[in-house]
Protein backbone atom coordinates (compact mmCIF):
# COMPACT_ATOMS: atom_id res chain seq x y z
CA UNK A 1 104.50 29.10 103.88
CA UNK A 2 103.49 30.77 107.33
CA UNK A 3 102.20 33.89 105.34
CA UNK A 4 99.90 31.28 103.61
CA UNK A 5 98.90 29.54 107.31
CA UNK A 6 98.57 33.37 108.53
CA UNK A 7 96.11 34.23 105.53
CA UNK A 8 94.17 30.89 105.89
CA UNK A 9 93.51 31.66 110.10
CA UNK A 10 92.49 35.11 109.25
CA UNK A 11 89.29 33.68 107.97
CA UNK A 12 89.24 30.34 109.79
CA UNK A 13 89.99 31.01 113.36
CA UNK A 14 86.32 31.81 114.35
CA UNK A 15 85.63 29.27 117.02
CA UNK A 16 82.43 29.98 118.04
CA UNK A 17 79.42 32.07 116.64
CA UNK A 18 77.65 34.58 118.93
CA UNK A 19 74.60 33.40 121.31
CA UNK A 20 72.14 35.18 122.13
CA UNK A 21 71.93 37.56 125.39
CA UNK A 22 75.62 36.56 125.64
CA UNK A 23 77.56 37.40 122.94
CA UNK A 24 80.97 35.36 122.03
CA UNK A 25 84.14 37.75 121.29
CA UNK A 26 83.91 38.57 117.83
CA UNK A 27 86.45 37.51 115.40
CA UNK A 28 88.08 39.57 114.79
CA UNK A 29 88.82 40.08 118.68
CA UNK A 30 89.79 36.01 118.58
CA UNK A 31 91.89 36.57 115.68
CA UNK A 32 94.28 39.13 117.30
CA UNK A 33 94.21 37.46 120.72
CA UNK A 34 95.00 33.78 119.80
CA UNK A 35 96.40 34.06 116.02
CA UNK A 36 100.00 33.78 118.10
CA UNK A 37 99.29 30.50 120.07
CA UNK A 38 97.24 28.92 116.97
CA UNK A 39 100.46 29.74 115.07
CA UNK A 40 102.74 28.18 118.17
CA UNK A 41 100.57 25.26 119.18
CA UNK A 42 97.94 24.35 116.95
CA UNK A 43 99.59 24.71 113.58
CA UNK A 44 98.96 21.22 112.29
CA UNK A 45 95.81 21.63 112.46
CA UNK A 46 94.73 24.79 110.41
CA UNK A 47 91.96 25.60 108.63
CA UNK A 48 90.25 22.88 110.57
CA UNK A 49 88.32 25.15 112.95
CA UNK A 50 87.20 22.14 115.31
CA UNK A 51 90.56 20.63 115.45
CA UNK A 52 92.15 24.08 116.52
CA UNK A 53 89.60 24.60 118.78
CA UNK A 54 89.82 21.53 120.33
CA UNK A 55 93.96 22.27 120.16
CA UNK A 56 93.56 25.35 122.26
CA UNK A 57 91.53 23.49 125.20
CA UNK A 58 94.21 21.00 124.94
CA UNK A 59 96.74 23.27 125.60
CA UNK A 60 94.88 25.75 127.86
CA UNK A 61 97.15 26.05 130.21
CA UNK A 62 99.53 27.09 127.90
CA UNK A 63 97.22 29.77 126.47
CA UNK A 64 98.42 33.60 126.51
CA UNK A 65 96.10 35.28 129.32
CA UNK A 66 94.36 37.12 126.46
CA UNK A 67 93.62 33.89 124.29
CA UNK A 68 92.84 32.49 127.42
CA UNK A 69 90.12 35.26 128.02
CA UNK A 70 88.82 34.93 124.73
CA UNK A 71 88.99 31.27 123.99
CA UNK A 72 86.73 31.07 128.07
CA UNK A 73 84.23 33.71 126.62
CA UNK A 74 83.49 31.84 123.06
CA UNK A 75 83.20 28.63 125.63
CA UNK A 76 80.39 30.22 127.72
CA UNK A 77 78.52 31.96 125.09
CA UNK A 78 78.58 28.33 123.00
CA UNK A 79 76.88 26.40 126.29
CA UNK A 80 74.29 29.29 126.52
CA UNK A 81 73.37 29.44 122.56
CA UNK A 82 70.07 27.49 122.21
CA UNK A 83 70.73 24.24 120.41
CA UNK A 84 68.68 23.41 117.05
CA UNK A 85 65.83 20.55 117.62
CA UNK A 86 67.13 17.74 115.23
């Protein structure tokens, strides 16, 4: 069953696309820095990217420093991407 949970975060975990002029870590750079703490913390709610997202601010304080680093940088790269006129 994790091996399944593994395999669905290895194309799920993606929080954040790249922005412009600021580029968000890539994913494969969020995969390998917060597959660990999605797997301790956030579990429940894979492949829901928005829940686990929203999971990992939860817990930030709880973050490893290097999902910390990476979960900060997809932050400020999302809040700089130019939002789409509805």
């Amino acid at each position: 069953m994790r091996v399944r949970i593994a395999a669905v975060l290895l194309g799920m975990l993606m929080l954040v696309s790249p922005a412009l002029g600021q580029p968000a870590p890539s994913e494969d750079q969020q995969r390998q820095a917060c597959l660990s703490d999605v797997m301790r913390l956030c579990v429940a709610h894979v492949p829901n990217r928005a829940r686990i997202q929203s999971c990992l601010g939860q817990h930030h304080q709880e973050l490893s420093p290097q999902c910390r680093t990476v979960y900060d940088a997809s932050l400020r790269a999302q809040r700089a991407a130019p939002r789409s006129q509805e």
